[in-house]
C-alpha atoms as a PDB file:
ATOM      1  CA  UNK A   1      26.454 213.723 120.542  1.00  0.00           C
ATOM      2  CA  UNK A   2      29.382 215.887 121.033  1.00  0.00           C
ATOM      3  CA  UNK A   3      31.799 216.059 117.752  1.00  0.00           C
ATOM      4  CA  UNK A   4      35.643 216.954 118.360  1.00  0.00           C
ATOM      5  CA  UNK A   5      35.112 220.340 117.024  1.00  0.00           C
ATOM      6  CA  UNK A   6      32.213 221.378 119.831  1.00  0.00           C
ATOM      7  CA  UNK A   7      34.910 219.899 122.289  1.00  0.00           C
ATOM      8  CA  UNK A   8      37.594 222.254 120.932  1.00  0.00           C
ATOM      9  CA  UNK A   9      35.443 225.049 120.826  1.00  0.00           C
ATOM     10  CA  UNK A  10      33.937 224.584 124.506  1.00  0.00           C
ATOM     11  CA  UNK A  11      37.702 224.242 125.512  1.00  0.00           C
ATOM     12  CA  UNK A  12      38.447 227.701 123.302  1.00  0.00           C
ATOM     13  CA  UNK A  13      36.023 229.134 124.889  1.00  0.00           C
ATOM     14  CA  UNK A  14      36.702 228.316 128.483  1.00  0.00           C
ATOM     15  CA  UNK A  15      40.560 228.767 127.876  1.00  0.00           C
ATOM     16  CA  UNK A  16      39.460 232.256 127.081  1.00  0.00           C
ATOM     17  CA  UNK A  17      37.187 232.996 129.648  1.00  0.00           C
ATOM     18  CA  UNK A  18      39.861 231.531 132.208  1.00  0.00           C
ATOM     19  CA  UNK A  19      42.705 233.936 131.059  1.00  0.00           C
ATOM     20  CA  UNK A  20      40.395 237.043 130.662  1.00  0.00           C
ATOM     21  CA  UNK A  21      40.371 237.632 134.557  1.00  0.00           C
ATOM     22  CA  UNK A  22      43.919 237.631 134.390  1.00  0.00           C
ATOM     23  CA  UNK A  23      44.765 241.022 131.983  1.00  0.00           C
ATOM     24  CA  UNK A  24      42.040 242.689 133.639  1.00  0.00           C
ATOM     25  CA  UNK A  25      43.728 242.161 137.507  1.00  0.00           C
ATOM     26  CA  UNK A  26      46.623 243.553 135.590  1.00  0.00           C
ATOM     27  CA  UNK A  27      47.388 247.497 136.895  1.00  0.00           C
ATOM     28  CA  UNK A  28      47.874 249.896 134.448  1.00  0.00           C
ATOM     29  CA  UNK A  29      50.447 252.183 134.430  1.00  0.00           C
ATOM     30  CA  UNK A  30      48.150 254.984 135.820  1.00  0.00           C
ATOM     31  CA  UNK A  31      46.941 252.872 138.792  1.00  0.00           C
ATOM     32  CA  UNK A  32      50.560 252.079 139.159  1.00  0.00           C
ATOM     33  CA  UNK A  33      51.734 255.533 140.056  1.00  0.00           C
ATOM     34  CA  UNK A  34      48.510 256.437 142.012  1.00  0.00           C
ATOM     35  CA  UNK A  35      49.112 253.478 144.449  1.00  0.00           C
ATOM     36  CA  UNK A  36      52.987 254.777 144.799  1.00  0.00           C
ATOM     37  CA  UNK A  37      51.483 257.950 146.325  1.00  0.00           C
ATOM     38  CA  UNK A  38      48.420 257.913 147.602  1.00  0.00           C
ATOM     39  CA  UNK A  39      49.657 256.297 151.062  1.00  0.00           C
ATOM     40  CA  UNK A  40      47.590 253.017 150.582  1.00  0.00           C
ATOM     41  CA  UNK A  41      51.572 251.264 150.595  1.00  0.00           C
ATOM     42  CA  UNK A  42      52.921 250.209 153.765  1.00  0.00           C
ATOM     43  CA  UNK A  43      56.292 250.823 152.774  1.00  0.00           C
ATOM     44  CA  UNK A  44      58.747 251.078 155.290  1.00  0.00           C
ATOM     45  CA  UNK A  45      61.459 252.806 153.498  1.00  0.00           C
ATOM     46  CA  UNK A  46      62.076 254.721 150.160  1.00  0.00           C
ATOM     47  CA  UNK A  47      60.165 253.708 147.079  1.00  0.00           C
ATOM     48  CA  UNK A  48      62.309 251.368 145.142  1.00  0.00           C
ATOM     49  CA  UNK A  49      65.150 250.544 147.928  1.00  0.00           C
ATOM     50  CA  UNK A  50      63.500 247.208 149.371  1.00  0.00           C
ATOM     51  CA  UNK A  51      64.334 244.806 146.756  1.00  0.00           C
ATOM     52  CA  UNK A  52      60.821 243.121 146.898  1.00  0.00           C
ATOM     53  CA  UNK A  53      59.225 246.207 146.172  1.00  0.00           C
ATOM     54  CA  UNK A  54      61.909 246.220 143.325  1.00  0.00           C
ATOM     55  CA  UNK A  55      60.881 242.699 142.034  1.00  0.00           C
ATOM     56  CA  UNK A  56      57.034 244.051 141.937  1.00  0.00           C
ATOM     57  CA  UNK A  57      57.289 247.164 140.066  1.00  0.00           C
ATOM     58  CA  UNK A  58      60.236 247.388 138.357  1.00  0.00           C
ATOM     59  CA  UNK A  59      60.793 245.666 135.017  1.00  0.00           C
ATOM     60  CA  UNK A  60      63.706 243.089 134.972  1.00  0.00           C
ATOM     61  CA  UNK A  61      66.444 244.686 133.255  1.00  0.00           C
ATOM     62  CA  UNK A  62      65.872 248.048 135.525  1.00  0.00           C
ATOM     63  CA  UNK A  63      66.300 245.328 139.086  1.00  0.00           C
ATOM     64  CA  UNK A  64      69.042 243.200 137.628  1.00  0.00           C
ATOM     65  CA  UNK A  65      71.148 247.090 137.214  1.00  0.00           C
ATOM     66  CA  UNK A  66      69.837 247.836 140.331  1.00  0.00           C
ATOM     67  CA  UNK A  67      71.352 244.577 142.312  1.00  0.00           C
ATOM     68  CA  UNK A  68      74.441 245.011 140.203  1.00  0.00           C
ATOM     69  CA  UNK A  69      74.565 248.503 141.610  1.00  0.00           C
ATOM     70  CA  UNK A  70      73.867 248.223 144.783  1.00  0.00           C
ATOM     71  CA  UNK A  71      76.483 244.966 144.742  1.00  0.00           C
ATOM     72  CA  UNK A  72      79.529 247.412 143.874  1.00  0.00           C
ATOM     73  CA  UNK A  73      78.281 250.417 145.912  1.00  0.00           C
ATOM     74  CA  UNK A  74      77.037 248.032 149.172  1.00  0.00           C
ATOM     75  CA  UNK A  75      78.769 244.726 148.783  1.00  0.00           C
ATOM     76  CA  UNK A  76      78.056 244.099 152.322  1.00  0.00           C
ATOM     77  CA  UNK A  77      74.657 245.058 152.858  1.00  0.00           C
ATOM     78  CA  UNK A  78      74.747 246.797 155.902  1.00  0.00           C
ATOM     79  CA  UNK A  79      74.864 250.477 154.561  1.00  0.00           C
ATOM     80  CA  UNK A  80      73.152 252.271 151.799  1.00  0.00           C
ATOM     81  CA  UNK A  81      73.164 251.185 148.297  1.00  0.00           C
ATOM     82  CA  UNK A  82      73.447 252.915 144.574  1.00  0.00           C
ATOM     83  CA  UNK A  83      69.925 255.037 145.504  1.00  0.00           C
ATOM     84  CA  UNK A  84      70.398 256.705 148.294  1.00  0.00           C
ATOM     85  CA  UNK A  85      66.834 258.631 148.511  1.00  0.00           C
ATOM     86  CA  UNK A  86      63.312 258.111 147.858  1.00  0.00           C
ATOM     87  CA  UNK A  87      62.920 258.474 144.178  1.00  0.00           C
ATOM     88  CA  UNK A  88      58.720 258.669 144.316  1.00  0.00           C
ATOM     89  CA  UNK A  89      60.036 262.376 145.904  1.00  0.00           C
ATOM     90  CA  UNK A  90      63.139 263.179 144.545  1.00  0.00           C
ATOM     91  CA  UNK A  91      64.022 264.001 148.261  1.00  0.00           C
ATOM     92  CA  UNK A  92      64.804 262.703 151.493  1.00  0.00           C
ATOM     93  CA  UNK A  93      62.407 262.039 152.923  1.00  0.00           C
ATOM     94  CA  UNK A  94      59.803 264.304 152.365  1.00  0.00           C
ATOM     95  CA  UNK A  95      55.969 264.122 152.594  1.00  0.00           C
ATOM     96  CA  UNK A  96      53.976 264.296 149.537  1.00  0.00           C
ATOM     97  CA  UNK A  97      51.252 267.351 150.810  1.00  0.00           C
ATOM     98  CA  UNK A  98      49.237 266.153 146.870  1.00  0.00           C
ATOM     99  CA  UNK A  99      50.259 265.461 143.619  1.00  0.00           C
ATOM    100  CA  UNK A 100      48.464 265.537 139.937  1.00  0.00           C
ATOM    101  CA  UNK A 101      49.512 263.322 137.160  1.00  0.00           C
ATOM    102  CA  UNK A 102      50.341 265.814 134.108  1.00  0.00           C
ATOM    103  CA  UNK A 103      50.080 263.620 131.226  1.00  0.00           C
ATOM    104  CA  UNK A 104      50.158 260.337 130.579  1.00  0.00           C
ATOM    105  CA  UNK A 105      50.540 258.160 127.198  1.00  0.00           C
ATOM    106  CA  UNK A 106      49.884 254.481 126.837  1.00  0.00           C
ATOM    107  CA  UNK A 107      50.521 252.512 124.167  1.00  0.00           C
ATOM    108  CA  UNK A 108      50.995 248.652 123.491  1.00  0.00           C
ATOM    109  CA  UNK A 109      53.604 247.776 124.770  1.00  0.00           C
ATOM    110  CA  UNK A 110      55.142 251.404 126.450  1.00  0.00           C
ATOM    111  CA  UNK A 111      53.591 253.980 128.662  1.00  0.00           C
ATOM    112  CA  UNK A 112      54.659 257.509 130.154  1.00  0.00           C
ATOM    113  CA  UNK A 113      53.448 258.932 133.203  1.00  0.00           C
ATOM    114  CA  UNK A 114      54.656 262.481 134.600  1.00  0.00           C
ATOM    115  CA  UNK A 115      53.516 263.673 138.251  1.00  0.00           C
ATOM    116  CA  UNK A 116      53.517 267.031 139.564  1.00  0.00           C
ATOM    117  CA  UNK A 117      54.535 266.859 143.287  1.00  0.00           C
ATOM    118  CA  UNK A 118      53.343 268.960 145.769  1.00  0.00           C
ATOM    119  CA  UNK A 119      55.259 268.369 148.817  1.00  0.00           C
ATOM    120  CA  UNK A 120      54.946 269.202 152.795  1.00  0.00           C
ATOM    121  CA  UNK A 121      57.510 271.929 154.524  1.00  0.00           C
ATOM    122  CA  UNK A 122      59.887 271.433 151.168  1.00  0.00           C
ATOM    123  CA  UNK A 123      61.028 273.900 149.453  1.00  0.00           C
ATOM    124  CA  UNK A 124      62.948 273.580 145.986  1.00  0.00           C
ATOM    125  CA  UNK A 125      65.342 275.555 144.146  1.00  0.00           C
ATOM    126  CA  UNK A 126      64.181 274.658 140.985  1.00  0.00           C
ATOM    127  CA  UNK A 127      60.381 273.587 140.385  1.00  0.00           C
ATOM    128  CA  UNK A 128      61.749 270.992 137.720  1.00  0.00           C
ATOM    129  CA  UNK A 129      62.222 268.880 141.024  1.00  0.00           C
ATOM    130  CA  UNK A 130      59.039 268.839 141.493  1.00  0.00           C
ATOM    131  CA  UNK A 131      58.337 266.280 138.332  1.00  0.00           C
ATOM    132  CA  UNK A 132      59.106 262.762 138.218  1.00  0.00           C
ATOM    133  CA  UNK A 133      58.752 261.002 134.944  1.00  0.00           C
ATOM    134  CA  UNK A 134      57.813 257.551 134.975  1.00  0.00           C
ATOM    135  CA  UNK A 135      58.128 255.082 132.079  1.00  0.00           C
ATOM    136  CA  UNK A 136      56.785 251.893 131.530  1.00  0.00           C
ATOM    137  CA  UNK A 137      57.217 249.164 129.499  1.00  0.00           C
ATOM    138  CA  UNK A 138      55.114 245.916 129.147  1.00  0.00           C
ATOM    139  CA  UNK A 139      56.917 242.641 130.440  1.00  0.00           C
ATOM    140  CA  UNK A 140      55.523 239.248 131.095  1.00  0.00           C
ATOM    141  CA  UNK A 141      51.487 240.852 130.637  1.00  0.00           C
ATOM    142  CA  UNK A 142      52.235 243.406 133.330  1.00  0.00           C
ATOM    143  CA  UNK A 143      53.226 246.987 133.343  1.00  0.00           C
ATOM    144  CA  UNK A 144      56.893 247.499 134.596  1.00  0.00           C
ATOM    145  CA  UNK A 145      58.729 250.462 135.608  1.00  0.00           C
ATOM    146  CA  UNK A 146      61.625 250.807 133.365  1.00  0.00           C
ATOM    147  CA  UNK A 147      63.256 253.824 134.181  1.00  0.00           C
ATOM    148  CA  UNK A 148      62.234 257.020 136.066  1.00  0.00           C
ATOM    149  CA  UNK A 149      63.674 260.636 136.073  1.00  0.00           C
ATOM    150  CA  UNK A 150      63.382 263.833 137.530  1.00  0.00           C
ATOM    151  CA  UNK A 151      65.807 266.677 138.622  1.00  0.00           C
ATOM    152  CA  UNK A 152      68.383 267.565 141.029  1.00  0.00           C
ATOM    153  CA  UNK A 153      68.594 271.331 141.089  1.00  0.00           C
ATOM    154  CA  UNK A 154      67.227 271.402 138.025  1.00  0.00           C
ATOM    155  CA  UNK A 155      70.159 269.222 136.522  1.00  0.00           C
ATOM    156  CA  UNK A 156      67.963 266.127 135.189  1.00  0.00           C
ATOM    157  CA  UNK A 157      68.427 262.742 135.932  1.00  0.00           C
ATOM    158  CA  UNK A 158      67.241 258.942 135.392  1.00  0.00           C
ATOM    159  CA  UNK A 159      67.435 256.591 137.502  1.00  0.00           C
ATOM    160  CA  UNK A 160      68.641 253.995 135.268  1.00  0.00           C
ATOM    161  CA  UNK A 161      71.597 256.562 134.401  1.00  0.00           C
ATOM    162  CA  UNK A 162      71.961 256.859 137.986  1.00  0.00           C
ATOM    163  CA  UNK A 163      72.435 252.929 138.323  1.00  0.00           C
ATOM    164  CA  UNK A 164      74.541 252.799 135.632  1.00  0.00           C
ATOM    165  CA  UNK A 165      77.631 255.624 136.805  1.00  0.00           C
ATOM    166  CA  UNK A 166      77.398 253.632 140.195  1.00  0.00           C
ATOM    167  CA  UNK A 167      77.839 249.969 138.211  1.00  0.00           C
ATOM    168  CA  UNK A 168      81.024 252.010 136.282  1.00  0.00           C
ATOM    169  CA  UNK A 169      82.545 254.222 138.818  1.00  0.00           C
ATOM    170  CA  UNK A 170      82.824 251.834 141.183  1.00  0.00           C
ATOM    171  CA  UNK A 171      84.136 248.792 138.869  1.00  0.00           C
ATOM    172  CA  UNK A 172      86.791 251.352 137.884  1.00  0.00           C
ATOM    173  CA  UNK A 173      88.210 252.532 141.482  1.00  0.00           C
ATOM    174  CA  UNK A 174      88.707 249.085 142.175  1.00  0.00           C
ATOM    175  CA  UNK A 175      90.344 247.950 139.059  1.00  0.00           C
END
């Protein structure tokens, strides 16, 4: 005979098996940046500027600045938004020859990943363009991109900085 507690625990246990599946199909932040660059995407523009590429990698708050962004900067659509290049390669376009992933720490419920670019017929004037910072945070039982930064000329810079000057200087001009 089969008492409530066996029940419970048979439901426990299946419950548990059932949802295991689930975190592991989860990407971690490593596998994350790996699959931005090593060409497996079939992106058709920049990393980051189709908005359902936004939805999948970025974490919520980072896409809702984004939209806001883009909203003020492109309120028609039809030209480009608050981003205007391909932040994967702090460029415009260029091709990523190889990269290596410097360091990397993972915690709970953050995570840090810095990539050393190695890029095709480019040629930088500082080599602090050459690293993009990536940082995670956990959201929903995925990892999210929350923010990402690199260099311009060796003048640093964050994306979600970025997003946030376009969100103010344009709300200003047209106040």
């Amino acid at each position: 005979m089969i008492t409530r507690r066996d029940l419970a625990l048979s439901i426990a246990a299946i419950l548990f098996c059932a949802a295991t599946p689930l975190v592991a199909a989860t990407p971690e932040p490593l596998a994350i940046v790996h699959s931005i660059y090593d060409g497996s995407s079939k992106r058709e523009m920049a990393f980051g500027l189709d908005p359902k590429e936004r939805h999948q990698y970025f974490s919520k708050a980072t896409a809702a600045l984004w939209y806001k962004a883009d909203a003020i900067t492109n309120p028609n659509g039809d030209e480009v938004g608050a981003v205007d290049f391909d932040l994967a390669t702090n460029s415009q376009g260029a091709d990523v020859k190889s990269y290596s992933i410097v360091s990397s720490k993972i915690d709970g419920k953050a995570a840090a990943v810095t990539v050393k670019l190695v890029l095709d017929n480019w040629l930088r004037n500082s080599p602090d363009d050459d690293i993009v910072r990536y940082g995670f945070i956990r959201e929903d039982g995925s990892w999210r991109i929350d923010d990402m930064a690199s260099a311009a000329d060796g003048k640093p810079w964050t994306l979600r900085e970025l997003l946030e000057i376009n969100s103010r200087d344009r709300t200003r001009s047209k106040e």
